[in-house]
N, C-alpha and C. Protein backbone atom coordinates (compact mmCIF):
# COMPACT_ATOMS: atom_id res chain seq x y z
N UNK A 1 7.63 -20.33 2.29
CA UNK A 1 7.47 -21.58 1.57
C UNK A 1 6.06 -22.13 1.81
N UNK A 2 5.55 -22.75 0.83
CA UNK A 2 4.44 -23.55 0.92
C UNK A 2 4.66 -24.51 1.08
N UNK A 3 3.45 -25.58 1.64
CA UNK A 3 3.49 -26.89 2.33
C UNK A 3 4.46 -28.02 0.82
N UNK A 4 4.09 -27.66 -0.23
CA UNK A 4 4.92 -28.57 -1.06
C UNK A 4 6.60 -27.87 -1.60
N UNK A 5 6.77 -26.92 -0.92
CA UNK A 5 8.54 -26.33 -0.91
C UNK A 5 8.91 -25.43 -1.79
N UNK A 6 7.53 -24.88 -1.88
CA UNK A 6 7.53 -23.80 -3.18
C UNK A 6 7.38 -22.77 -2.86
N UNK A 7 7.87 -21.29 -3.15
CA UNK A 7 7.09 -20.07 -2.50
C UNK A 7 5.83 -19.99 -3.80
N UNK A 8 5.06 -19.22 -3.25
CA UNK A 8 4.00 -18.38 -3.66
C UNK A 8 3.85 -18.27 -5.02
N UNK A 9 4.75 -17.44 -5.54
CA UNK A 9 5.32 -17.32 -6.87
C UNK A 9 5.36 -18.02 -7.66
N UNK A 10 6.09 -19.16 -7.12
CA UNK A 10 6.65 -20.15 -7.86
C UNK A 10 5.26 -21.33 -7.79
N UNK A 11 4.54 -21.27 -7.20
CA UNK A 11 3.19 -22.45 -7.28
C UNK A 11 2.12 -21.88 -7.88
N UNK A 12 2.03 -20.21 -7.83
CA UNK A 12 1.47 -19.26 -8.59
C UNK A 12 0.82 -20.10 -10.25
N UNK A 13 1.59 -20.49 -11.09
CA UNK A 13 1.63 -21.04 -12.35
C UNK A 13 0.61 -22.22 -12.14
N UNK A 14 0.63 -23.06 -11.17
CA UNK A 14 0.01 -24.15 -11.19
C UNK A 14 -1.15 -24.10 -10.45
N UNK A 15 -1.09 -23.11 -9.89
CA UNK A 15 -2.73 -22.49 -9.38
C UNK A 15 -3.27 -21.80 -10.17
N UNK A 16 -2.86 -20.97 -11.04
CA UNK A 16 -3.64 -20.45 -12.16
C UNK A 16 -3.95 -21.70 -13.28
N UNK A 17 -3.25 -22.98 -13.38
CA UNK A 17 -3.79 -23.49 -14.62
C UNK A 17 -5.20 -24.23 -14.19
N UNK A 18 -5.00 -24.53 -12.67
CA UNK A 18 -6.43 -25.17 -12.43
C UNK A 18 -7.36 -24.37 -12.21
N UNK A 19 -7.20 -22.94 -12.26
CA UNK A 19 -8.25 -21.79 -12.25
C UNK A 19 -8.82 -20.85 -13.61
N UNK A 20 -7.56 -20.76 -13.79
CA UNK A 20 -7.73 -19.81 -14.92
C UNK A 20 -7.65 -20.30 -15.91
N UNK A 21 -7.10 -21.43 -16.09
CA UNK A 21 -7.32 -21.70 -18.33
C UNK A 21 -5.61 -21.70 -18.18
N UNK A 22 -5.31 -22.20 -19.49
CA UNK A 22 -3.58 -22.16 -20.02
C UNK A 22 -3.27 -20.52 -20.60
N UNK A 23 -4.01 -19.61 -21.14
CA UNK A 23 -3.87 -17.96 -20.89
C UNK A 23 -2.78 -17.32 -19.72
N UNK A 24 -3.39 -17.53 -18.50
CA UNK A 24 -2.61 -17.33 -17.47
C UNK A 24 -1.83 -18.13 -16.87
N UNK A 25 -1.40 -19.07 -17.27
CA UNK A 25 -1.09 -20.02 -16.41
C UNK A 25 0.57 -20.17 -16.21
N UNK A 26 1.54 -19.38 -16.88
CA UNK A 26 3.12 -19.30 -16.28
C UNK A 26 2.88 -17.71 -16.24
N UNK A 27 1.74 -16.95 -15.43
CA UNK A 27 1.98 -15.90 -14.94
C UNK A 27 2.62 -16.25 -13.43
N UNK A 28 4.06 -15.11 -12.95
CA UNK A 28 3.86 -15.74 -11.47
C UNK A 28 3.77 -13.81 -10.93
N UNK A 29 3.06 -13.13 -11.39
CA UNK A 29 2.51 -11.93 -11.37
C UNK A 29 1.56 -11.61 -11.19
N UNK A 30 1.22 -10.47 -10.49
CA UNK A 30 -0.45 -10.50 -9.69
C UNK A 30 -0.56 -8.61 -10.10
N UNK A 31 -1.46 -8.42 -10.60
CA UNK A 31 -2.01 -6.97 -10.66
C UNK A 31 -2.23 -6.85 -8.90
N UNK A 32 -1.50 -5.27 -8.52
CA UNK A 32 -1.17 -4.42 -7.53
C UNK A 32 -1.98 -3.31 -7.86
N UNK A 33 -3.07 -3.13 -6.47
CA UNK A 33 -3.57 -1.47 -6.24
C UNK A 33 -2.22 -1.06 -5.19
N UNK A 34 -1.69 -0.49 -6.24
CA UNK A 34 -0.77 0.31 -4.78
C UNK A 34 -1.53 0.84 -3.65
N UNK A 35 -2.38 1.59 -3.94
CA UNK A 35 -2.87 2.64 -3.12
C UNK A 35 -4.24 2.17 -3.00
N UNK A 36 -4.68 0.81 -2.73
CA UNK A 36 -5.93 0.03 -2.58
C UNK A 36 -6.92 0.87 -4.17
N UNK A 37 -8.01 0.01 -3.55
CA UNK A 37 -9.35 0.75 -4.36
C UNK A 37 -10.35 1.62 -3.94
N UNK A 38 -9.84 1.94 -2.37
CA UNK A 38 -11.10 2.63 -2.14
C UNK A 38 -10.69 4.25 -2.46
N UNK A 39 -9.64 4.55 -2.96
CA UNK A 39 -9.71 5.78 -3.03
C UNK A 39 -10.08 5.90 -4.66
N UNK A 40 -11.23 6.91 -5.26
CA UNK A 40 -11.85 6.51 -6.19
C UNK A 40 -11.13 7.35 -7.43
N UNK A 41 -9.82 8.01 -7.06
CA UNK A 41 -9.10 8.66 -8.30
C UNK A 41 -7.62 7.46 -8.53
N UNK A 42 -7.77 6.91 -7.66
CA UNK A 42 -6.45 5.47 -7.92
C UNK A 42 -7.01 4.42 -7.80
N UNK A 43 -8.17 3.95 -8.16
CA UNK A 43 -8.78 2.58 -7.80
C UNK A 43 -8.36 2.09 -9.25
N UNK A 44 -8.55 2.86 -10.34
CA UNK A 44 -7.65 2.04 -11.73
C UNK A 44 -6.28 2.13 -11.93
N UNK A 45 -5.20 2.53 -10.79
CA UNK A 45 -3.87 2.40 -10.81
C UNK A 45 -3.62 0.76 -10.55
N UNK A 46 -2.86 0.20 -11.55
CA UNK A 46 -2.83 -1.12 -11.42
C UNK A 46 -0.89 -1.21 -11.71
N UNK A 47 -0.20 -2.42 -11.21
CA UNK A 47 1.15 -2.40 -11.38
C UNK A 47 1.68 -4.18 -11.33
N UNK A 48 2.05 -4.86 -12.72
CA UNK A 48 1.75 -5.63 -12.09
C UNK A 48 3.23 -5.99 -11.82
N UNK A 49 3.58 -6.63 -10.39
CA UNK A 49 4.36 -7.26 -9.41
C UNK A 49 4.26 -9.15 -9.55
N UNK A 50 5.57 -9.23 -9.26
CA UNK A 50 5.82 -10.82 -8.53
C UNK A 50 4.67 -10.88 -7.86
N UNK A 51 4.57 -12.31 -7.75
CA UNK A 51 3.17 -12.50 -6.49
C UNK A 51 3.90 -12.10 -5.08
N UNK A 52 5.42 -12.98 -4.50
CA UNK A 52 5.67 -13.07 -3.65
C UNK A 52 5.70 -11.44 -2.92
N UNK A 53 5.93 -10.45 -3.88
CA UNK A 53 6.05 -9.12 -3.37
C UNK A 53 4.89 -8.59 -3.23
N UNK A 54 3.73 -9.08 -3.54
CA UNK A 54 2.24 -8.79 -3.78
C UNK A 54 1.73 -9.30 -2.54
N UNK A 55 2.10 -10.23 -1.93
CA UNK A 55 1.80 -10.96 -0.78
C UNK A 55 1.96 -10.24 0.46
N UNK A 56 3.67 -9.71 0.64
CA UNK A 56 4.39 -9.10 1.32
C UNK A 56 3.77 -7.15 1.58
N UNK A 57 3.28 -7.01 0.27
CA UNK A 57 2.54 -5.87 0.67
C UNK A 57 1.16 -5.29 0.72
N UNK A 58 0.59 -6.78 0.46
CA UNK A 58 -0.86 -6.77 0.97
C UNK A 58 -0.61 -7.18 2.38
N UNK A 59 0.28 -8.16 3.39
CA UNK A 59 -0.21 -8.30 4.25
C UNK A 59 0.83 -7.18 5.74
N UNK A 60 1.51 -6.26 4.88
CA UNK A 60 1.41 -5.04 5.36
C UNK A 60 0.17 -4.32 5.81
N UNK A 61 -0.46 -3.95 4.12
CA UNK A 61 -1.76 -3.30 3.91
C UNK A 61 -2.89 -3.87 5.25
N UNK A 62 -2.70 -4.70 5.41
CA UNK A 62 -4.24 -5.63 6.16
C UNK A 62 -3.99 -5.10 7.67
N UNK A 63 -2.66 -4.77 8.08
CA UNK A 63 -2.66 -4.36 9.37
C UNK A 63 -2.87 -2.91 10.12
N UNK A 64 -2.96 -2.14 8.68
CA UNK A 64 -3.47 -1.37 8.75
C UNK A 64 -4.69 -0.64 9.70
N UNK A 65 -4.86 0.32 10.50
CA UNK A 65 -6.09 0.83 11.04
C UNK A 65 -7.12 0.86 9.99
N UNK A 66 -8.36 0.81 9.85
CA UNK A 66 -9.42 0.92 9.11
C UNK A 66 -9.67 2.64 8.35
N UNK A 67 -9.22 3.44 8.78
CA UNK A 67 -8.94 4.95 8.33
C UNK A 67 -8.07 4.83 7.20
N UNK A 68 -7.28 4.20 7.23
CA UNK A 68 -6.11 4.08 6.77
C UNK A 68 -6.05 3.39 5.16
N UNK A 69 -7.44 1.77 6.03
CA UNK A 69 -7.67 0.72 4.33
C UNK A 69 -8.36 1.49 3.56
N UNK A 70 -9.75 1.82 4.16
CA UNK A 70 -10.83 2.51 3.98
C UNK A 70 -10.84 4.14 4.23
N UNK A 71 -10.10 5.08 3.47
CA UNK A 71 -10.24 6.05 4.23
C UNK A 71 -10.89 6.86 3.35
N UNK A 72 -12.02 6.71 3.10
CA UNK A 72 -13.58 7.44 2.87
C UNK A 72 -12.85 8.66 1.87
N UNK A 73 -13.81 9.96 2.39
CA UNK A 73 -14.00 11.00 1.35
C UNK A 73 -12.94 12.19 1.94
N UNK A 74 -12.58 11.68 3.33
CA UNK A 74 -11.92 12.48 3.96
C UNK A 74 -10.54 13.37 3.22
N UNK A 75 -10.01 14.04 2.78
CA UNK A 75 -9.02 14.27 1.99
C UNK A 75 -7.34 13.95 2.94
N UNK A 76 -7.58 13.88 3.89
CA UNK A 76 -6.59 13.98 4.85
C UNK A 76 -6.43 12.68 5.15
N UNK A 77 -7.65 11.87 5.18
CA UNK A 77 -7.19 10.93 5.41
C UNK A 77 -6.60 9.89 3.96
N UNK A 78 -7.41 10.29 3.00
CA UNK A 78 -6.66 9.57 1.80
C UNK A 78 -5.14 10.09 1.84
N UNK A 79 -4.78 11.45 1.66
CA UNK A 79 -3.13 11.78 1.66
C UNK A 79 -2.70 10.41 2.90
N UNK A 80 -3.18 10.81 4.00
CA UNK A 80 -2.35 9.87 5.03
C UNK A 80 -2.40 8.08 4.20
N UNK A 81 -3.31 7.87 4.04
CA UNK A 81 -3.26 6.11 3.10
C UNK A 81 -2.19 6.36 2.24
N UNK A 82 -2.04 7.07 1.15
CA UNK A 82 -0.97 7.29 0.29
C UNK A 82 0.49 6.96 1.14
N UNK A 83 0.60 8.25 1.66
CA UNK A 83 1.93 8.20 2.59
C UNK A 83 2.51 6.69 3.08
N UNK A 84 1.06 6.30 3.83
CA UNK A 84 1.72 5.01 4.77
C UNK A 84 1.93 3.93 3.73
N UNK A 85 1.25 3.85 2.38
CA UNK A 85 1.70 2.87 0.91
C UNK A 85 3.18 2.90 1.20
N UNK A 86 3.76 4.25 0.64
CA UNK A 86 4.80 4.65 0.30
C UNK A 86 5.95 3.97 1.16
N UNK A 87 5.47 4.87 2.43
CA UNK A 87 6.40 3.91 3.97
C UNK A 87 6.42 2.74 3.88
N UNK A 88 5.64 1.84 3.83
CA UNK A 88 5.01 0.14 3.60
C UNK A 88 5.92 -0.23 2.43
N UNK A 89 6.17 0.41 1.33
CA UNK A 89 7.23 0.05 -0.01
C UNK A 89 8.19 -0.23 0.99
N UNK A 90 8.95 1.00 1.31
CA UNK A 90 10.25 1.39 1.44
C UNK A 90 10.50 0.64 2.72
N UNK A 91 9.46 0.13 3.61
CA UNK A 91 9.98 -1.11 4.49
C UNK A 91 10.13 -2.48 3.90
N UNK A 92 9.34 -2.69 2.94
CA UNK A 92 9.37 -3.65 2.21
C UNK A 92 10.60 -4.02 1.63
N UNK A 93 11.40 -3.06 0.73
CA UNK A 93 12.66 -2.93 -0.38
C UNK A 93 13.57 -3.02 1.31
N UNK A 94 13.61 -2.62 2.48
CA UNK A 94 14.21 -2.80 3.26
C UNK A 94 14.42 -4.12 3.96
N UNK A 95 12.79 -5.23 4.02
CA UNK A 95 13.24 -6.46 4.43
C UNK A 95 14.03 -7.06 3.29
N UNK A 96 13.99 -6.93 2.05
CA UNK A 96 14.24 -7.54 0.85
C UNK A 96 16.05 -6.89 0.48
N UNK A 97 16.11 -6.07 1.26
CA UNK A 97 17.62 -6.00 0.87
C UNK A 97 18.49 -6.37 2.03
N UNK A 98 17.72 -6.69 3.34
CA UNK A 98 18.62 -7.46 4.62
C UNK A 98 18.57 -8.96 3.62
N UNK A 99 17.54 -9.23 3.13
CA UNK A 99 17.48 -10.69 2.79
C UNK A 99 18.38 -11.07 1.88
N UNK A 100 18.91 -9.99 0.77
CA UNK A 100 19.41 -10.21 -0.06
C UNK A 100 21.25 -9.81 0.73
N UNK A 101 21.22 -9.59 1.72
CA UNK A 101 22.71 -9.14 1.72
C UNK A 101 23.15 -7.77 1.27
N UNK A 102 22.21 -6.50 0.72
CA UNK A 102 22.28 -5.42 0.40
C UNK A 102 23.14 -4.62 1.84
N UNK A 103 23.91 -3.20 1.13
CA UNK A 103 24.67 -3.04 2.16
C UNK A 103 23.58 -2.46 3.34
N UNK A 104 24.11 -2.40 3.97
CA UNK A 104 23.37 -1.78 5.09
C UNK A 104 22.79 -0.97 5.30
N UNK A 105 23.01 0.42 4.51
CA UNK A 105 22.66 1.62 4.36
C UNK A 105 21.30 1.54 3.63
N UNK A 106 21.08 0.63 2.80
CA UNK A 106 20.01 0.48 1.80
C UNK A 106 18.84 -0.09 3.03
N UNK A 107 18.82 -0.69 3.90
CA UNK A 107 17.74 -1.59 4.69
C UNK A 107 17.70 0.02 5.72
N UNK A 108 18.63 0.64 6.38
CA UNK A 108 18.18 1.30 6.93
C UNK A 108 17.71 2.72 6.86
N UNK A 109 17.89 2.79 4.99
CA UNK A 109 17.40 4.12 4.61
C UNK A 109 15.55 3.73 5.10
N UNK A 110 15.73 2.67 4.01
CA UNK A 110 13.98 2.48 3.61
C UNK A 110 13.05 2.32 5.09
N UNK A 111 13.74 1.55 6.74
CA UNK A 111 13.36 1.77 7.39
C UNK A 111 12.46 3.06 8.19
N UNK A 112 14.12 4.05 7.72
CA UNK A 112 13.83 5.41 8.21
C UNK A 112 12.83 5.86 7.64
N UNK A 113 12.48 5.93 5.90
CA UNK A 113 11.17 6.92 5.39
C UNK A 113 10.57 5.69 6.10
N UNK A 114 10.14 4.34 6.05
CA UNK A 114 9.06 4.06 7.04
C UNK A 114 8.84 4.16 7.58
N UNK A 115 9.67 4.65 8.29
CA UNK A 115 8.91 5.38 10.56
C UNK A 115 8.15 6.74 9.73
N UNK A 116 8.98 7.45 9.24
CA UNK A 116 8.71 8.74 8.77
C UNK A 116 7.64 8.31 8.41
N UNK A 117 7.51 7.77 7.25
CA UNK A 117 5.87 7.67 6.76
C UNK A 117 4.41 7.59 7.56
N UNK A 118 5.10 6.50 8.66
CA UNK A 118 3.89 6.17 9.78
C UNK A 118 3.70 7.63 10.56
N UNK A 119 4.80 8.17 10.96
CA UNK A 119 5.00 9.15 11.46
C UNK A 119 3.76 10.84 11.15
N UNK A 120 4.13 10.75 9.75
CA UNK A 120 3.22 11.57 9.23
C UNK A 120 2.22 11.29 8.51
N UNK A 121 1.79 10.26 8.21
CA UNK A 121 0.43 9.72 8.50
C UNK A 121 -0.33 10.02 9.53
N UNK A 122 0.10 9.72 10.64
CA UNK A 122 -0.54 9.49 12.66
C UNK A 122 -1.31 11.05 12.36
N UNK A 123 0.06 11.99 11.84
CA UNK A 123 -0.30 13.75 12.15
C UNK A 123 -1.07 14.21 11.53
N UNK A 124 -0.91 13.41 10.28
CA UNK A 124 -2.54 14.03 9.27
C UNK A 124 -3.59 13.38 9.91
N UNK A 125 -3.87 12.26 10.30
CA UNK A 125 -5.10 11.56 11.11
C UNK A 125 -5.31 12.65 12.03
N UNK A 126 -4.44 13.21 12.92
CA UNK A 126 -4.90 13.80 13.83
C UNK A 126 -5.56 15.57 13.35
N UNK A 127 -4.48 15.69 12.18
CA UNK A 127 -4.88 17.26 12.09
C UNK A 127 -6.38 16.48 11.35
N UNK A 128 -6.79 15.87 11.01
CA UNK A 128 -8.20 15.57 9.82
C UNK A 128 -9.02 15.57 11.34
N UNK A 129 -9.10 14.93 12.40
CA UNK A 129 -9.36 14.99 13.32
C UNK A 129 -10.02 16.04 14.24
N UNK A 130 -8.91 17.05 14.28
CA UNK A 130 -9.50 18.33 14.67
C UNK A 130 -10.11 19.30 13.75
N UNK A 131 -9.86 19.10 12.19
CA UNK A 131 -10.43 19.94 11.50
C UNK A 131 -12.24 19.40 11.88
N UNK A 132 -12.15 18.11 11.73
CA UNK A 132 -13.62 17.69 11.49
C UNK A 132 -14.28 18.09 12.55
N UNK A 133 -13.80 18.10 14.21
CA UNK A 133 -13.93 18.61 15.18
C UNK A 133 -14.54 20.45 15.26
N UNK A 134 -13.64 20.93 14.91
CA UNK A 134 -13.46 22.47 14.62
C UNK A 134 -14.32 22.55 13.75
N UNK A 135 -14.42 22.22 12.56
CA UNK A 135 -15.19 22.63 11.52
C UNK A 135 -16.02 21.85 10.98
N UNK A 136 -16.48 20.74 10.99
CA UNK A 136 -17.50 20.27 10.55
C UNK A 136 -16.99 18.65 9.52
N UNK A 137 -17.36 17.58 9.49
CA UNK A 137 -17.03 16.83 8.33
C UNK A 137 -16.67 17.69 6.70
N UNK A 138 -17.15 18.35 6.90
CA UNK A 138 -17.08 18.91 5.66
C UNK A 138 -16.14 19.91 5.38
N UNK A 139 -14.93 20.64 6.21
CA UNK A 139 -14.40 21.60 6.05
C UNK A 139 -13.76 21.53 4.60
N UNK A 140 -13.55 20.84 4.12
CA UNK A 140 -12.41 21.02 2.96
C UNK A 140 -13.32 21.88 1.96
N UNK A 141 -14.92 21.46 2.00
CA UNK A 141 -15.87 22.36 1.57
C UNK A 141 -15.55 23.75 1.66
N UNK A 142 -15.44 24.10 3.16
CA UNK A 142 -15.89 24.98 3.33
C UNK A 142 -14.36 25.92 3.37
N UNK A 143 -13.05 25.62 2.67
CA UNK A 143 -11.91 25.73 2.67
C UNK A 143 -11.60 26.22 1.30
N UNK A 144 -13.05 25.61 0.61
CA UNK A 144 -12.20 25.71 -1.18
C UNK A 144 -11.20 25.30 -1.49
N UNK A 145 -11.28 23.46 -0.75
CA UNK A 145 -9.30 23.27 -0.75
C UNK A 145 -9.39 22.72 -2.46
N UNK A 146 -8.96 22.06 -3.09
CA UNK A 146 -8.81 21.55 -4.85
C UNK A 146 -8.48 20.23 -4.21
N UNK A 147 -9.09 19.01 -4.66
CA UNK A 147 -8.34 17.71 -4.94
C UNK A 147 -7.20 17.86 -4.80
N UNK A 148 -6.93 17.33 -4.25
CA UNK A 148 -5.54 16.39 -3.76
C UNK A 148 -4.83 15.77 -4.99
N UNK A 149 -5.29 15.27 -5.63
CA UNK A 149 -4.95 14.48 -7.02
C UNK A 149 -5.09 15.25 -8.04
N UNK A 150 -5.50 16.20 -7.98
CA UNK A 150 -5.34 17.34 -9.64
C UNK A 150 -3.84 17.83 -9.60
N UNK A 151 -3.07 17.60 -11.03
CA UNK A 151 -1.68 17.68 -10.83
C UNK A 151 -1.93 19.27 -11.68
């Protein structure tokens, strides 16, 4: 709740009319980088969300390690940012279905892929880690691995 008894969302409308013009102004929706902007093949993936859920998973996102917000050209480390998005959802749909009274099974699926997610995130950090170690910043070069993102 906000200081006048409103969530986010819901005051959303009246902060856009003193910002934005009457255009936007009963939006209570916020354009979502799922997968931030710094990775430069999803920086134009846009989704747009409630604010209040936009809130809830940006300030996931922010606690993030810096590898993780920002994770450069590294290929290992972008897969790992992806992953921990994913985990970060599925904890998310998990506080939101204790909140809602959802059965039980539903809060502690989405928990589980969230450990999982963090989980295998940590292991790609580490294998990106020793590759760069072992082989140079540059191994994926020197691997002939293909984008990550070419389907």
């Amino acid at each position: 709740m906000t200081r006048r008894g409103l969530c986010y969302e819901c005051s959303r409308p009246r902060i856009m009319r003193a910002s934005a013009g009457a255009r936007e102004s009963d939006k209570r929706t916020e354009g979502h980088h799922p997968f931030g902007r710094n990775i430069p093949d999803f920086a134009d993936c846009v989704v747009e969300i409630p604010g209040n859920w936009h809130r809830a998973f940006d300030t996931r996102r922010a606690k993030r390690p810096d590898n993780q917000k920002r994770p450069g050209e590294n290929p290992l480390h972008q897969i790992a940012a992806i992953v921990v998005t994913l985990g970060e959802a599925a904890e998310t749909v998990a506080d939101y279905a204790r909140r809602e009274g959802w059965p039980e099974w539903v809060s502690n699926l989405g928990d589980l892929f969230g450990q999982v997610a963090h989980s295998a995130a940590d292991w790609l950090l580490i294998l990106a880690g020793q590759l760069d170690k072992n082989f140079g910043p540059s191994w994926a070069d020197k691997f002939d691995m293909p984008s990550p993102w070419q389907s």
